[in-house]
C-alpha atoms as a PDB file:
ATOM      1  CA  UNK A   1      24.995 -36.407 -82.804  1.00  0.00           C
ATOM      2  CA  UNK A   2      22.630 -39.198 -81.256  1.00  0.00           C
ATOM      3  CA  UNK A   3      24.011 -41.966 -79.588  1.00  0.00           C
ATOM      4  CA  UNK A   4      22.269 -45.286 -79.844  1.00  0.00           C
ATOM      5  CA  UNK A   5      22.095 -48.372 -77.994  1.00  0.00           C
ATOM      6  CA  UNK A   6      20.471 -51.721 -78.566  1.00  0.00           C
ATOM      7  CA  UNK A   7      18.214 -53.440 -76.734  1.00  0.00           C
ATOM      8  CA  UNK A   8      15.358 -56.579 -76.400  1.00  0.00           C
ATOM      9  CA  UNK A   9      11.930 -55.483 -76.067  1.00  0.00           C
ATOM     10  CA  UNK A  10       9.236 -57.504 -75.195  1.00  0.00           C
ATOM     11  CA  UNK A  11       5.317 -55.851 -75.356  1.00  0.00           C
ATOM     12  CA  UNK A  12       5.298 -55.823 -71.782  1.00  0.00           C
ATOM     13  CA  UNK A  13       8.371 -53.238 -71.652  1.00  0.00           C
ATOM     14  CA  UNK A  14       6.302 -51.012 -74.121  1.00  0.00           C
ATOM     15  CA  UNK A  15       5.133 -48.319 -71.107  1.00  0.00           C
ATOM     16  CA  UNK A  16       9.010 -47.760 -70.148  1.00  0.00           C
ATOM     17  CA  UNK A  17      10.153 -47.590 -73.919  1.00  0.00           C
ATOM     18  CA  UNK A  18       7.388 -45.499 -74.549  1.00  0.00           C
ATOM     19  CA  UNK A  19       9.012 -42.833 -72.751  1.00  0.00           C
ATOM     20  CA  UNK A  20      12.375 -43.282 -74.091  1.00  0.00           C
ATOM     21  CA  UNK A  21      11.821 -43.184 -77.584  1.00  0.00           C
ATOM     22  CA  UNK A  22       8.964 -42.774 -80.105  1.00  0.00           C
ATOM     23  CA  UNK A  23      10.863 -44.316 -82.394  1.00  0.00           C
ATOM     24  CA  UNK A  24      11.197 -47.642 -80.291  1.00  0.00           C
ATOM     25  CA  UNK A  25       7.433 -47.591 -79.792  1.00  0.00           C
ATOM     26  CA  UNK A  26       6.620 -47.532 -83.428  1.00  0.00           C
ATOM     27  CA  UNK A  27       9.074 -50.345 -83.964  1.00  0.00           C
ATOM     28  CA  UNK A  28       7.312 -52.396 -80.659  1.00  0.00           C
ATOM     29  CA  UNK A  29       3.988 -51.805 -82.078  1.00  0.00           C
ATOM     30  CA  UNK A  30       4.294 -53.165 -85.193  1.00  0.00           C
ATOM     31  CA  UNK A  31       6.072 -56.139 -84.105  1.00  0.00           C
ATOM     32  CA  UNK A  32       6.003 -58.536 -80.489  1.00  0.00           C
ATOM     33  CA  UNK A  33       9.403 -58.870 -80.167  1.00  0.00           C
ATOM     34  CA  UNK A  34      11.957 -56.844 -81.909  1.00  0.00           C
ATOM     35  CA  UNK A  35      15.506 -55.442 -81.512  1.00  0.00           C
ATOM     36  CA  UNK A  36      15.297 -51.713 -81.420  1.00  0.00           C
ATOM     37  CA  UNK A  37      18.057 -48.575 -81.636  1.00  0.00           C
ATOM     38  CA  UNK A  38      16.614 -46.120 -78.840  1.00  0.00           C
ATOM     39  CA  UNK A  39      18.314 -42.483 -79.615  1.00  0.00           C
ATOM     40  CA  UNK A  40      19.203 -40.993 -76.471  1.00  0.00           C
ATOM     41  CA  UNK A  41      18.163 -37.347 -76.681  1.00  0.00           C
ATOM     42  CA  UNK A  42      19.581 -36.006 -73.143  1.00  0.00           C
ATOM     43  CA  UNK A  43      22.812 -34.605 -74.430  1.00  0.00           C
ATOM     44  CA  UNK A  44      24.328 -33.713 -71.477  1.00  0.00           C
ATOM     45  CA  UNK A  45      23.195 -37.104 -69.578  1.00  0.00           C
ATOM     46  CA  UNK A  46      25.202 -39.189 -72.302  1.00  0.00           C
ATOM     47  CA  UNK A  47      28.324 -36.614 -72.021  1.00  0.00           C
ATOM     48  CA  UNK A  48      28.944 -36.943 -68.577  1.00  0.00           C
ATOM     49  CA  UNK A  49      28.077 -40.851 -68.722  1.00  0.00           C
ATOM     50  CA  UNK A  50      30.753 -40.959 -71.737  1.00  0.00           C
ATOM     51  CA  UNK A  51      33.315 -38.794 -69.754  1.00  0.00           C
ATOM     52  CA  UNK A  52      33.171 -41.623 -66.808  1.00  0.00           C
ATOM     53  CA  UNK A  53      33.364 -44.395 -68.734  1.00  0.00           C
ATOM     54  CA  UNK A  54      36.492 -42.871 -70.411  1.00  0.00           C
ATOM     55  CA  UNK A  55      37.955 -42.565 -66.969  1.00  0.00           C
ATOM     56  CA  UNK A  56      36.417 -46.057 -65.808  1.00  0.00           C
ATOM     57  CA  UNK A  57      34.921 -44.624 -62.619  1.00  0.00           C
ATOM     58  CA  UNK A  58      32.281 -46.030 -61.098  1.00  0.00           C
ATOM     59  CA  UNK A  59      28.167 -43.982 -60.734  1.00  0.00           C
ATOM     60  CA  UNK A  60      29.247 -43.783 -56.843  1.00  0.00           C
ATOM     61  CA  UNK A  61      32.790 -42.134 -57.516  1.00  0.00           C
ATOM     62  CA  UNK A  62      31.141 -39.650 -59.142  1.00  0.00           C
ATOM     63  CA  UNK A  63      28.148 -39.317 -56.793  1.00  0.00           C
ATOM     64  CA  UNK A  64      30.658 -38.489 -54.290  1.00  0.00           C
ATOM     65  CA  UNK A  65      32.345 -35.827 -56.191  1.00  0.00           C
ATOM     66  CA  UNK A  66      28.959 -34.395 -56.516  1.00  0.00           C
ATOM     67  CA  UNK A  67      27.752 -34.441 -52.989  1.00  0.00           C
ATOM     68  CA  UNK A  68      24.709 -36.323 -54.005  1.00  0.00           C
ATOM     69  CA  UNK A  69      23.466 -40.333 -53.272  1.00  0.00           C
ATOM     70  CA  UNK A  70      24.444 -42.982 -55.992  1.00  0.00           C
ATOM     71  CA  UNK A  71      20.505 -43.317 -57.232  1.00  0.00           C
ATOM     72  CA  UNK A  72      20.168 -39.587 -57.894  1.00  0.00           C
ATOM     73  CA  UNK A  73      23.243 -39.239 -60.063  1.00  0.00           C
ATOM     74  CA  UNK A  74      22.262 -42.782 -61.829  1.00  0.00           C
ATOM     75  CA  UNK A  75      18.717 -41.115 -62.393  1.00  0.00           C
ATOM     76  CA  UNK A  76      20.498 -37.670 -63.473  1.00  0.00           C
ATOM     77  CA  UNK A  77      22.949 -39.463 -66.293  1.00  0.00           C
ATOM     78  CA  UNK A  78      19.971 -41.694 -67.359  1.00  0.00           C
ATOM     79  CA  UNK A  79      17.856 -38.572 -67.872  1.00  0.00           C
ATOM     80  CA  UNK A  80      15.443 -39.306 -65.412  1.00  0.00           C
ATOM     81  CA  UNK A  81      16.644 -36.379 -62.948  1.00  0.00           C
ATOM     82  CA  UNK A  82      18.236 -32.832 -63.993  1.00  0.00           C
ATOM     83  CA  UNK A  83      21.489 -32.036 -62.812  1.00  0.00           C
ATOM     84  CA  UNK A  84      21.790 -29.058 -60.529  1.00  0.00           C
ATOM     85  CA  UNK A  85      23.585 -25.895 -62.431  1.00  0.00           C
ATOM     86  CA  UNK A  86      26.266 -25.735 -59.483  1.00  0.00           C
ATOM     87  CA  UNK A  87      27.268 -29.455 -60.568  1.00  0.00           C
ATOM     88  CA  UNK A  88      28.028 -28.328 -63.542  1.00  0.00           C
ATOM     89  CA  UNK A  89      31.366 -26.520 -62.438  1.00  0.00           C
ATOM     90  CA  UNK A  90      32.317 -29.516 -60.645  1.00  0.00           C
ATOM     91  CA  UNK A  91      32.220 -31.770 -63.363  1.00  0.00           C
ATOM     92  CA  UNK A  92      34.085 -29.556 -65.721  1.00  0.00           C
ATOM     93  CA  UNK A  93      36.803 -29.199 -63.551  1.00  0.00           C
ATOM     94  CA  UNK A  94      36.808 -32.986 -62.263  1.00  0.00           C
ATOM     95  CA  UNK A  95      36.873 -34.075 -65.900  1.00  0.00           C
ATOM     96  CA  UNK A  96      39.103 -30.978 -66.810  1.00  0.00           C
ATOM     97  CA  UNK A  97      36.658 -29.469 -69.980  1.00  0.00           C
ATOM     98  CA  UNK A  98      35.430 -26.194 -70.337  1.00  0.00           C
ATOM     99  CA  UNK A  99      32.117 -25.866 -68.359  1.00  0.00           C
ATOM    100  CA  UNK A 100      30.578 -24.057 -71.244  1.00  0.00           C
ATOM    101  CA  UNK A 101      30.373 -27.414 -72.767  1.00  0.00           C
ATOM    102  CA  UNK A 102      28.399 -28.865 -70.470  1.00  0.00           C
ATOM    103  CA  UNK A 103      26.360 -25.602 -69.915  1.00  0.00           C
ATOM    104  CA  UNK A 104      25.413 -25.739 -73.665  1.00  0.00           C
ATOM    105  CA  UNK A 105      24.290 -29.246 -73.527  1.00  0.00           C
ATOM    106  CA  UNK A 106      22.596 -28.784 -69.794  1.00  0.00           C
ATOM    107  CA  UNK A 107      20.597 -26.061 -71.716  1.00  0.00           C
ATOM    108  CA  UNK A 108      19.802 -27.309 -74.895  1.00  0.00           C
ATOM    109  CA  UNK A 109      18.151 -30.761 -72.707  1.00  0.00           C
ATOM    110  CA  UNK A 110      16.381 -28.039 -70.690  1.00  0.00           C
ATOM    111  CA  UNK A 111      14.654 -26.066 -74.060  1.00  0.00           C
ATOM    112  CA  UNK A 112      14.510 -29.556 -75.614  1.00  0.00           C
ATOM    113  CA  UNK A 113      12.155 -30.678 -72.323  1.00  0.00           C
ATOM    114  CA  UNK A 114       9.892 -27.449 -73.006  1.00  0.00           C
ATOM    115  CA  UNK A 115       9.394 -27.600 -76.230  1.00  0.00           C
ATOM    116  CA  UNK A 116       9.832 -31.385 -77.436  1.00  0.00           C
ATOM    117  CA  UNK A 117       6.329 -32.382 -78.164  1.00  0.00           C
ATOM    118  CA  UNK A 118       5.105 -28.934 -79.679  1.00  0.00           C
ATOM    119  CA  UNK A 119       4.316 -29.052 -83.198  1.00  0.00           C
ATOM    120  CA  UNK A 120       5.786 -25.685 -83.666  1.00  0.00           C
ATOM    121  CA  UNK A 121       8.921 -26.518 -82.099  1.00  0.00           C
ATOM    122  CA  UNK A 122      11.532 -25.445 -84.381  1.00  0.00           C
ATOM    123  CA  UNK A 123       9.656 -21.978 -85.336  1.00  0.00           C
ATOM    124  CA  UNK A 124      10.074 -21.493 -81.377  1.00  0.00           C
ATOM    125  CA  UNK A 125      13.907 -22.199 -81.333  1.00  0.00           C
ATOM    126  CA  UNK A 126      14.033 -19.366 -84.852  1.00  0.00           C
ATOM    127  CA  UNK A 127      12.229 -16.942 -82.811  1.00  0.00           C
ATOM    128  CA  UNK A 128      14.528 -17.682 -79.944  1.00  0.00           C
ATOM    129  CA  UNK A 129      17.726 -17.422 -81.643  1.00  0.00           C
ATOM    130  CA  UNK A 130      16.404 -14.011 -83.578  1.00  0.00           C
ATOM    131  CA  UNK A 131      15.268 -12.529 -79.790  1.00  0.00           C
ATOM    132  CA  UNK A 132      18.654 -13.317 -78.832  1.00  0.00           C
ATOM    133  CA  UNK A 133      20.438 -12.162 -81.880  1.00  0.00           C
ATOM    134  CA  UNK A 134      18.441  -8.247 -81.535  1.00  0.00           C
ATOM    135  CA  UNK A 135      19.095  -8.285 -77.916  1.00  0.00           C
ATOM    136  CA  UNK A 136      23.002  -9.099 -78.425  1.00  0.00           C
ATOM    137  CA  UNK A 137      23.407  -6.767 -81.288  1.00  0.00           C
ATOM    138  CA  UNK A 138      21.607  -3.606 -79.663  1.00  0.00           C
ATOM    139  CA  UNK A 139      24.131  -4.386 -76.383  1.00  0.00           C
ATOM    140  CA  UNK A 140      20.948  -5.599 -74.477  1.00  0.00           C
ATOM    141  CA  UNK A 141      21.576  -9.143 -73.168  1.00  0.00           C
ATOM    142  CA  UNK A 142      24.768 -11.312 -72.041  1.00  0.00           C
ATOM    143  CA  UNK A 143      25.348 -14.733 -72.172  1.00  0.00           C
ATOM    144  CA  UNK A 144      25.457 -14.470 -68.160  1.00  0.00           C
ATOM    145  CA  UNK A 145      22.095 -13.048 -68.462  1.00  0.00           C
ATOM    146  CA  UNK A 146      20.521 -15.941 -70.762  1.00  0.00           C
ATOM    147  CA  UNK A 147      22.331 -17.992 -68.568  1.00  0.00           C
ATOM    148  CA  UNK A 148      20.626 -16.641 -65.152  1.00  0.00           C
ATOM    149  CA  UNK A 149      17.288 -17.007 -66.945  1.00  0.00           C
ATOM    150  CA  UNK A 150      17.911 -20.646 -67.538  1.00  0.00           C
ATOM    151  CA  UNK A 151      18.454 -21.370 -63.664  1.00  0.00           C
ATOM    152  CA  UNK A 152      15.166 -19.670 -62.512  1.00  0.00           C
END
Protein backbone atom coordinates (compact mmCIF):
# COMPACT_ATOMS: atom_id res chain seq x y z
CA UNK A 1 0.00 0.00 0.00
CA UNK A 2 3.21 2.29 0.48
CA UNK A 3 4.92 3.56 -2.31
CA UNK A 4 8.65 3.96 -2.12
CA UNK A 5 11.23 5.89 -3.75
CA UNK A 6 14.99 5.95 -3.59
CA UNK A 7 17.14 8.45 -2.83
CA UNK A 8 21.04 9.74 -1.75
CA UNK A 9 21.33 11.06 1.60
CA UNK A 10 24.08 12.78 2.87
CA UNK A 11 24.13 13.76 7.01
CA UNK A 12 23.55 17.17 6.11
CA UNK A 13 19.98 16.27 4.48
CA UNK A 14 19.16 14.46 7.86
CA UNK A 15 16.70 17.59 9.22
CA UNK A 16 14.53 17.31 5.83
CA UNK A 17 14.52 13.36 5.89
CA UNK A 18 13.80 13.53 9.34
CA UNK A 19 10.47 14.65 8.57
CA UNK A 20 9.78 12.37 5.81
CA UNK A 21 10.46 9.21 7.25
CA UNK A 22 11.60 7.66 10.56
CA UNK A 23 12.62 4.96 8.87
CA UNK A 24 15.17 6.98 6.63
CA UNK A 25 16.51 8.60 9.80
CA UNK A 26 17.35 5.38 11.48
CA UNK A 27 19.03 4.23 8.31
CA UNK A 28 21.06 7.98 8.11
CA UNK A 29 22.04 7.62 11.62
CA UNK A 30 23.65 4.61 11.60
CA UNK A 31 25.48 5.21 8.53
CA UNK A 32 27.11 8.76 6.64
CA UNK A 33 26.04 8.05 3.45
CA UNK A 34 23.48 5.54 2.54
CA UNK A 35 20.76 4.79 -0.06
CA UNK A 36 17.45 4.81 1.66
CA UNK A 37 13.56 3.65 0.63
CA UNK A 38 11.45 6.67 2.18
CA UNK A 39 7.61 5.28 2.43
CA UNK A 40 5.42 7.95 1.46
CA UNK A 41 2.55 7.94 3.95
CA UNK A 42 0.22 10.83 2.35
CA UNK A 43 -2.11 8.57 0.46
CA UNK A 44 -3.98 10.89 -1.25
CA UNK A 45 -0.76 13.16 -2.19
CA UNK A 46 0.78 10.03 -4.09
CA UNK A 47 -2.82 9.26 -5.80
CA UNK A 48 -3.30 12.37 -7.38
CA UNK A 49 0.60 12.63 -8.22
CA UNK A 50 0.14 8.95 -9.81
CA UNK A 51 -3.14 9.98 -11.65
CA UNK A 52 -0.98 12.93 -13.48
CA UNK A 53 1.76 11.14 -14.30
CA UNK A 54 -0.58 8.54 -15.95
CA UNK A 55 -1.97 11.36 -17.99
CA UNK A 56 1.61 13.06 -18.42
CA UNK A 57 0.39 16.50 -17.35
CA UNK A 58 2.46 18.80 -16.04
CA UNK A 59 2.14 20.32 -11.70
CA UNK A 60 0.93 23.69 -13.58
CA UNK A 61 -1.84 21.92 -15.79
CA UNK A 62 -3.20 20.78 -12.89
CA UNK A 63 -2.70 23.91 -10.76
CA UNK A 64 -4.83 25.50 -13.25
CA UNK A 65 -7.60 23.09 -13.11
CA UNK A 66 -7.53 23.75 -9.48
CA UNK A 67 -7.58 27.48 -9.37
CA UNK A 68 -4.52 27.50 -7.25
CA UNK A 69 -0.52 28.72 -8.04
CA UNK A 70 1.94 25.93 -9.29
CA UNK A 71 3.97 25.96 -5.68
CA UNK A 72 0.82 25.30 -3.65
CA UNK A 73 -0.35 22.29 -5.61
CA UNK A 74 3.53 21.03 -5.78
CA UNK A 75 3.49 21.51 -1.85
CA UNK A 76 -0.16 19.82 -1.67
CA UNK A 77 0.96 16.45 -3.82
CA UNK A 78 4.31 16.42 -1.89
CA UNK A 79 2.38 16.46 1.40
CA UNK A 80 3.60 19.56 2.54
CA UNK A 81 0.09 21.44 2.08
CA UNK A 82 -3.59 19.83 2.46
CA UNK A 83 -5.76 19.94 -0.35
CA UNK A 84 -8.94 21.92 0.04
CA UNK A 85 -12.21 19.45 0.30
CA UNK A 86 -13.87 21.44 -2.73
CA UNK A 87 -10.71 20.23 -4.88
CA UNK A 88 -11.56 17.13 -4.29
CA UNK A 89 -14.67 17.10 -6.72
CA UNK A 90 -12.61 18.63 -9.27
CA UNK A 91 -10.10 16.15 -9.42
CA UNK A 92 -12.46 13.26 -9.50
CA UNK A 93 -14.19 14.49 -12.28
CA UNK A 94 -10.96 15.85 -14.21
CA UNK A 95 -9.42 12.41 -13.77
CA UNK A 96 -12.95 10.75 -14.17
CA UNK A 97 -12.87 8.42 -10.59
CA UNK A 98 -15.30 8.34 -8.05
CA UNK A 99 -14.62 11.22 -5.55
CA UNK A 100 -15.21 8.87 -2.70
CA UNK A 101 -11.84 7.60 -3.53
CA UNK A 102 -10.12 10.44 -3.02
CA UNK A 103 -12.37 11.47 -0.03
CA UNK A 104 -11.29 8.19 1.72
CA UNK A 105 -7.69 8.79 1.19
CA UNK A 106 -8.04 12.84 1.88
CA UNK A 107 -9.43 11.52 5.26
CA UNK A 108 -7.48 8.78 6.26
CA UNK A 109 -4.05 11.49 5.68
CA UNK A 110 -6.15 13.85 7.83
CA UNK A 111 -6.74 11.10 11.04
CA UNK A 112 -3.27 9.78 10.11
CA UNK A 113 -1.85 13.67 10.82
CA UNK A 114 -3.79 13.59 14.32
CA UNK A 115 -2.95 10.68 15.54
CA UNK A 116 0.50 9.53 13.88
CA UNK A 117 2.89 9.94 16.70
CA UNK A 118 0.48 8.75 19.61
CA UNK A 119 1.45 5.64 21.17
CA UNK A 120 -2.11 4.63 21.42
CA UNK A 121 -2.82 5.20 17.94
CA UNK A 122 -4.45 2.19 16.71
CA UNK A 123 -6.71 1.73 20.05
CA UNK A 124 -7.94 5.36 18.85
CA UNK A 125 -8.80 4.26 15.21
CA UNK A 126 -10.87 0.77 17.21
CA UNK A 127 -12.68 3.17 19.26
CA UNK A 128 -13.36 5.23 16.20
CA UNK A 129 -14.58 2.63 13.97
CA UNK A 130 -16.85 1.07 17.06
CA UNK A 131 -18.35 4.97 17.68
CA UNK A 132 -19.11 4.88 14.15
CA UNK A 133 -20.37 1.40 13.88
CA UNK A 134 -23.20 2.19 17.17
CA UNK A 135 -23.99 5.44 15.64
CA UNK A 136 -24.69 3.80 12.03
CA UNK A 137 -26.51 0.87 13.41
CA UNK A 138 -28.94 2.85 15.87
CA UNK A 139 -29.73 5.23 12.49
CA UNK A 140 -27.69 8.06 14.25
CA UNK A 141 -24.93 9.24 11.88
CA UNK A 142 -24.38 9.42 7.90
CA UNK A 143 -21.48 9.24 6.00
CA UNK A 144 -22.40 13.02 4.96
CA UNK A 145 -22.33 13.70 8.56
CA UNK A 146 -18.73 12.09 9.32
CA UNK A 147 -17.92 13.71 6.31
CA UNK A 148 -19.02 17.43 7.47
CA UNK A 149 -17.11 16.75 10.68
CA UNK A 150 -13.95 16.12 8.77
CA UNK A 151 -14.12 19.67 6.98
CA UNK A 152 -14.57 21.71 10.25
Amino acid sequence: MYSTEKAQISTDNFVRIEKISKFARKRLFHKRKVEVEIFEHMLFSSKIKKLREEKKLLQRQLATVLDIDTPSYSKIERGDKKAKREHLPILATYFNIEEQELLVLWLADAVYAIIDKEECSEEVIEVVKNQIKSHRKNGKIKCEEIIGTANN
